[in-house]
N, C-alpha and C. Protein backbone atom coordinates (compact mmCIF):
# COMPACT_ATOMS: atom_id res chain seq x y z
N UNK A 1 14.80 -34.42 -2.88
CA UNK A 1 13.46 -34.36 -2.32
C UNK A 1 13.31 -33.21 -1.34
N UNK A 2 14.00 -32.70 -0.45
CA UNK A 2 14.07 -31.94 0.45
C UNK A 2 13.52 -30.28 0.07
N UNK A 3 14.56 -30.18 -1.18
CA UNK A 3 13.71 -28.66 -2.07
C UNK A 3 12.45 -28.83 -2.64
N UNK A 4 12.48 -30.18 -3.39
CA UNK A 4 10.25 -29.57 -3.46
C UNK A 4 9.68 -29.65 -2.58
N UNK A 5 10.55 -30.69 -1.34
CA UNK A 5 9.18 -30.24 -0.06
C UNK A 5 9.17 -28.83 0.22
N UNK A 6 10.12 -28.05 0.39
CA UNK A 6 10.29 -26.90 0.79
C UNK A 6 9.74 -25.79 0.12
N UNK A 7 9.64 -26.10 -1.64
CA UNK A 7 8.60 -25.90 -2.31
C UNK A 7 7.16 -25.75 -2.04
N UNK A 8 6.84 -26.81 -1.79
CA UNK A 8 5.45 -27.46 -1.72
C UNK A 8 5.30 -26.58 -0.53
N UNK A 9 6.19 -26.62 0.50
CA UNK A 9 5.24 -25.77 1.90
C UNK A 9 5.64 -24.56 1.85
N UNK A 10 6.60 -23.46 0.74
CA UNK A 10 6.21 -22.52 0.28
C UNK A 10 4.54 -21.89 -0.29
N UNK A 11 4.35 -22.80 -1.70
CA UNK A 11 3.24 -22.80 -2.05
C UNK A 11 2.31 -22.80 -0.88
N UNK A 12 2.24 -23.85 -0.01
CA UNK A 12 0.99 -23.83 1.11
C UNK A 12 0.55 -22.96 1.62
N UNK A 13 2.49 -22.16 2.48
CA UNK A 13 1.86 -21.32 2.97
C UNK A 13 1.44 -19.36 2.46
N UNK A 14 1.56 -19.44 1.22
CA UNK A 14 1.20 -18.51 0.51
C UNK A 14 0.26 -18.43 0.05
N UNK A 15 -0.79 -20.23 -0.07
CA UNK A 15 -2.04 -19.80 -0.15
C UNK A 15 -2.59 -19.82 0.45
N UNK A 16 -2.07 -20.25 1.90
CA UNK A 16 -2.86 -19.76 3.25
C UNK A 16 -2.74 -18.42 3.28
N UNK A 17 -1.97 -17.59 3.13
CA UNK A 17 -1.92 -16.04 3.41
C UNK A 17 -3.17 -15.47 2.88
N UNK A 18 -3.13 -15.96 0.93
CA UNK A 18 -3.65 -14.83 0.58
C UNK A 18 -5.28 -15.65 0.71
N UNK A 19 -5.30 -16.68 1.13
CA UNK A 19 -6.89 -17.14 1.92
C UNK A 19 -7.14 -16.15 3.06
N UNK A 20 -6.07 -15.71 3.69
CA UNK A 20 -6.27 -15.09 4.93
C UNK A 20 -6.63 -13.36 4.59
N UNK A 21 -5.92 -13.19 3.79
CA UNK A 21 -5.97 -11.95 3.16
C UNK A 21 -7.75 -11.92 2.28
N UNK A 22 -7.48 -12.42 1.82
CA UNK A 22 -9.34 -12.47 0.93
C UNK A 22 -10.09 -12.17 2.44
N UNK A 23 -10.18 -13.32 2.79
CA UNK A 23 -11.40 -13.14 3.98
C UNK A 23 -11.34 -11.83 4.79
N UNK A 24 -9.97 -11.31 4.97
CA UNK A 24 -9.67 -9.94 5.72
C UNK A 24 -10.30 -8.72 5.07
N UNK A 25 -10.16 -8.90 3.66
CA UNK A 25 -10.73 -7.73 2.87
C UNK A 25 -12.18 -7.48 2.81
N UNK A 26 -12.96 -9.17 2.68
CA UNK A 26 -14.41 -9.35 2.80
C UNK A 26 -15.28 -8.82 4.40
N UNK A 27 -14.22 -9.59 4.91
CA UNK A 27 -14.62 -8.87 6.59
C UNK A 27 -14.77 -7.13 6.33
N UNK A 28 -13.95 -6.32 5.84
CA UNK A 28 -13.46 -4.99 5.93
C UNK A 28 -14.38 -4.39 4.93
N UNK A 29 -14.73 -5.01 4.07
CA UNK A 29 -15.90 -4.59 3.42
C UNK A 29 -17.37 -4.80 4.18
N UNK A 30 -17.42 -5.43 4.85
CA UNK A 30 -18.50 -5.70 5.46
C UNK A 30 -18.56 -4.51 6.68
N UNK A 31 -17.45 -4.33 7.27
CA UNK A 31 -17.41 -3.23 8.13
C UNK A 31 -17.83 -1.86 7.62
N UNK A 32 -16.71 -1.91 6.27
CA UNK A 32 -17.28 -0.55 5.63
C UNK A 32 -18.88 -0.09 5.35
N UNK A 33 -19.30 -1.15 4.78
CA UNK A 33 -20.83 -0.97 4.07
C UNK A 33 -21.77 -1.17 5.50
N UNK A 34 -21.34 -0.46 6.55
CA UNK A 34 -22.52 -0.19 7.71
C UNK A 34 -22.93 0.38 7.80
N UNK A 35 -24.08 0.50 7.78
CA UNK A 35 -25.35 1.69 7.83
C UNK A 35 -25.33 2.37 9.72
N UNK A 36 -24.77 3.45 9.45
CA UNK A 36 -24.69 4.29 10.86
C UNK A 36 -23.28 3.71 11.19
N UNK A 37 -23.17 4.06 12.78
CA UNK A 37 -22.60 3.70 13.45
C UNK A 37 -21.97 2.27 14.46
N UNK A 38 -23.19 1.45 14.24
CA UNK A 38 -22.84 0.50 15.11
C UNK A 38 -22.26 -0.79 14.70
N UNK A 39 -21.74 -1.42 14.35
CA UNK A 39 -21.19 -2.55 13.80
C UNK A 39 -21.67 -3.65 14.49
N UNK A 40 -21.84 -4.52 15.61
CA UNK A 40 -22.08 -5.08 16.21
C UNK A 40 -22.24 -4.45 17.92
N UNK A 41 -23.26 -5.20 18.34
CA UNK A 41 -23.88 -4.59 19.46
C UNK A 41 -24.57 -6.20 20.89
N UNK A 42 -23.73 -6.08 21.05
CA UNK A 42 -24.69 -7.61 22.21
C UNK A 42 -24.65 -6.94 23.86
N UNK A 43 -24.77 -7.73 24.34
CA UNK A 43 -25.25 -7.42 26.17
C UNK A 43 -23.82 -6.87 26.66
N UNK A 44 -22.89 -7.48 26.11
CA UNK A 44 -21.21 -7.37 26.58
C UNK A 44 -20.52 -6.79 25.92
N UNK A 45 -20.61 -6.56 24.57
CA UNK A 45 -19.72 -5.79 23.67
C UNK A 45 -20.23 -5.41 22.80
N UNK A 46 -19.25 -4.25 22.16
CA UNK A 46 -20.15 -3.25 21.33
C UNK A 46 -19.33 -2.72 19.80
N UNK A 47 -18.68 -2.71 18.87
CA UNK A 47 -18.01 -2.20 17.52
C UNK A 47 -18.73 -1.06 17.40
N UNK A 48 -18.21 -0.26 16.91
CA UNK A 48 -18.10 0.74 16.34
C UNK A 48 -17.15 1.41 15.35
N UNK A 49 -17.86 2.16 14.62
CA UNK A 49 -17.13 2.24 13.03
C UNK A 49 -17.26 3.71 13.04
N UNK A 50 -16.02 4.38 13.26
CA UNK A 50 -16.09 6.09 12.98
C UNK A 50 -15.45 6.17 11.22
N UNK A 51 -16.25 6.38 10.28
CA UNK A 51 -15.48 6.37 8.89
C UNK A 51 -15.50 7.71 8.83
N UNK A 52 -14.76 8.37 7.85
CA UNK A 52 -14.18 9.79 7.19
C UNK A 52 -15.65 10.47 7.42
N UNK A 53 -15.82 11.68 7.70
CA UNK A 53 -16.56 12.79 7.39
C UNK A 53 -18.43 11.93 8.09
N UNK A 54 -17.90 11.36 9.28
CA UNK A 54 -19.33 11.25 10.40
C UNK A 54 -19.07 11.58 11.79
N UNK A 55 -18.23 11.97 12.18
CA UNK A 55 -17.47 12.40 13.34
C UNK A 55 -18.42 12.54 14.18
N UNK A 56 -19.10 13.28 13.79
CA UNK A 56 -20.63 14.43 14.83
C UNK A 56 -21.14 13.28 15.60
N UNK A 57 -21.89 12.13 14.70
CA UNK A 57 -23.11 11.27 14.59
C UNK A 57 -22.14 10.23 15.12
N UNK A 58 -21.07 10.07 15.26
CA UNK A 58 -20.27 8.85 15.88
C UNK A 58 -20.16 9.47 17.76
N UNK A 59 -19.94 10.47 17.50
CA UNK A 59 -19.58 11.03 18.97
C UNK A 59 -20.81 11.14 19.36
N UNK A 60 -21.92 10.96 19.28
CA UNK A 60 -23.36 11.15 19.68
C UNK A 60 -23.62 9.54 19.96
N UNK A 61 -22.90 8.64 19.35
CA UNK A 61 -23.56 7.08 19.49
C UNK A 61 -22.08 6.85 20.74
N UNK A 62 -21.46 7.05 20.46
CA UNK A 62 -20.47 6.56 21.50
C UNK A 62 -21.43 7.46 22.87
N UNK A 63 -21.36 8.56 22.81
CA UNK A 63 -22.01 9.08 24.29
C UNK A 63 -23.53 7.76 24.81
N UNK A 64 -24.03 7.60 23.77
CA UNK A 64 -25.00 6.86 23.99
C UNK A 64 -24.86 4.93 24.81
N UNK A 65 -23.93 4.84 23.77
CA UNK A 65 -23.05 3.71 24.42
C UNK A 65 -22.53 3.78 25.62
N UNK A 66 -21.77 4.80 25.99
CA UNK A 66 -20.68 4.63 27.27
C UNK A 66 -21.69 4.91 28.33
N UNK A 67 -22.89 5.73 28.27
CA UNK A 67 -23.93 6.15 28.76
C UNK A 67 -25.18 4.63 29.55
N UNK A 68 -24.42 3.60 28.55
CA UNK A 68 -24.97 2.42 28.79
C UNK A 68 -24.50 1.21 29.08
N UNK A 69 -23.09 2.00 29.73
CA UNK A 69 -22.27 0.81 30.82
C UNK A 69 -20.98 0.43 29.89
N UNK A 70 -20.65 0.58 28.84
CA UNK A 70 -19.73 0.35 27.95
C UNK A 70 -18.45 1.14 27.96
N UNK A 71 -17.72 0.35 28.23
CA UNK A 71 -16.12 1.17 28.05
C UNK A 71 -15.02 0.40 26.98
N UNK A 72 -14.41 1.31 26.59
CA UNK A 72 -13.69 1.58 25.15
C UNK A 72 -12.83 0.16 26.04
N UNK A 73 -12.16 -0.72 25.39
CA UNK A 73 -11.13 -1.65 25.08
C UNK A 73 -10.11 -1.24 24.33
N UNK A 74 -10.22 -0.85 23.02
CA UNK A 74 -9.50 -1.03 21.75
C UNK A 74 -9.83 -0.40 20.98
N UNK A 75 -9.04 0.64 20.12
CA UNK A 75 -9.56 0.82 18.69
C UNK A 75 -8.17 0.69 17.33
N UNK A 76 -8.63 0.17 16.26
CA UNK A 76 -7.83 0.44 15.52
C UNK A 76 -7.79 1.15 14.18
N UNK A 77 -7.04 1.09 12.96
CA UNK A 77 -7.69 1.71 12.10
C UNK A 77 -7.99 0.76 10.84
N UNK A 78 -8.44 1.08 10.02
CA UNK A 78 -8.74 0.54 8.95
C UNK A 78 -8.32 0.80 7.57
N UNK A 79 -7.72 0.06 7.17
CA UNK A 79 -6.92 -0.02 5.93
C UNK A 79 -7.09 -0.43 4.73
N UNK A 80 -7.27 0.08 3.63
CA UNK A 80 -7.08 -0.70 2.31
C UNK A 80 -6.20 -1.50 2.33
N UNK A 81 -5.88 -3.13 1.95
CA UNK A 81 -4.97 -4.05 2.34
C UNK A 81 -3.14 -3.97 1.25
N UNK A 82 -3.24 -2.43 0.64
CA UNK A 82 -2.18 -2.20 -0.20
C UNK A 82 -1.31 -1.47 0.83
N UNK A 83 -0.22 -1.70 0.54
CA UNK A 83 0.86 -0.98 1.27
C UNK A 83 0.39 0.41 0.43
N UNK A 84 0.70 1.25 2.04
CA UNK A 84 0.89 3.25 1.60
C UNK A 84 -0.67 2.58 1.43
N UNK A 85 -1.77 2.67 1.29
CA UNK A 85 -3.26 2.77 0.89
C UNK A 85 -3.51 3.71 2.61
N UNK A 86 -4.71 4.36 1.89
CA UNK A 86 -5.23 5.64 3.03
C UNK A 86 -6.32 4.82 3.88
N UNK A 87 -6.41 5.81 5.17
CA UNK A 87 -6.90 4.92 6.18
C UNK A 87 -8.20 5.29 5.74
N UNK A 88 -8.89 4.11 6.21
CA UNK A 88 -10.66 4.19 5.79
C UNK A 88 -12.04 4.78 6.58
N UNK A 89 -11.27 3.47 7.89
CA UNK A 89 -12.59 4.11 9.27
C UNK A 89 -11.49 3.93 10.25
N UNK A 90 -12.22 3.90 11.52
CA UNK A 90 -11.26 3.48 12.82
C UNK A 90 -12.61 2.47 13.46
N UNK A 91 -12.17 1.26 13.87
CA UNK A 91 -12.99 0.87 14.60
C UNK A 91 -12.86 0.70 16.19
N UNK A 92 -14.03 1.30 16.65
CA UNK A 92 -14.26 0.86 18.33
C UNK A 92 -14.07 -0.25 18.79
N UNK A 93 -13.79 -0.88 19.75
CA UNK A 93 -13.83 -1.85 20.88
C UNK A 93 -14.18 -1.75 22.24
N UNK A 94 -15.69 -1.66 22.35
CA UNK A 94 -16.23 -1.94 23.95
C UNK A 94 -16.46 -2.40 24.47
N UNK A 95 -16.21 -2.98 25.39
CA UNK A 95 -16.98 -3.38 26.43
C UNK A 95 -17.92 -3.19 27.61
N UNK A 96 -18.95 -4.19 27.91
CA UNK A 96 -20.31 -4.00 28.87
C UNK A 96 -19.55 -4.19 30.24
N UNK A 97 -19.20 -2.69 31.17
CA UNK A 97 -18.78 -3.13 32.29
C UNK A 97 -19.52 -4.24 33.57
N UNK A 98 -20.34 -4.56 32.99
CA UNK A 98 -21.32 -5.42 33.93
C UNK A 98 -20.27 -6.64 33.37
N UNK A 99 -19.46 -7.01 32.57
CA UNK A 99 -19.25 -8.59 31.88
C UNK A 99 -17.43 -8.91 32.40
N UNK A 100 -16.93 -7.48 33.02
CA UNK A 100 -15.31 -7.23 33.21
C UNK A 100 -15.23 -8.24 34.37
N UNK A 101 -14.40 -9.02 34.77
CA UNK A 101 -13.61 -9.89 36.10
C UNK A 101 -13.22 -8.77 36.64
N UNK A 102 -13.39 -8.70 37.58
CA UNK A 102 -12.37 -7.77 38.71
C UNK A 102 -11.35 -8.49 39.30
């Protein structure tokens, strides 16, 4: 009994992965297919999506942003979910300095 359990929570957790993996790709598509620059935008935080060949028009919305109390957190990049696959966008992470704890 001990190996099909070990089985069984193989299986589980491999279709938790690639559950995790689907939704990651759907998210990343959703990032990709953004019209402009802004990904999400509220009172406190801000995304941003610099993809291949908008550089100009990204550095013009970030000035606009930081211009409006927002400072960078985080950015990372964006990936096709294949190993070796080329990077896609980079996304921003800001924050509304009015929302920081001191």
């Amino acid at each position: 009994m001990g190996a099909q359990k070990k089985l069984q929570d193989t299986k589980s957790s491999l279709k938790t992965k690639i559950i995790n993996i689907k939704k990651d790709a759907a998210y990343a598509k959703e990032i990709l297919s953004t019209k402009g620059n802004i990904f999400l935008k509220t009172d406190s935080l801000a995304i941003l999506v610099r993809k291949k060949g908008d550089t100009r028009t990204f550095y013009e919305v970030l000035s606009k942003i930081t211009a409006e109390g927002y400072d960078l957190k985080s950015q990372e990049s964006l990936t096709d979910l294949l190993p070796g696959s080329p990077h896609l966008a980079t996304i921003y992470i800001l924050q509304n300095k009015k929302y920081v704890n001191v």
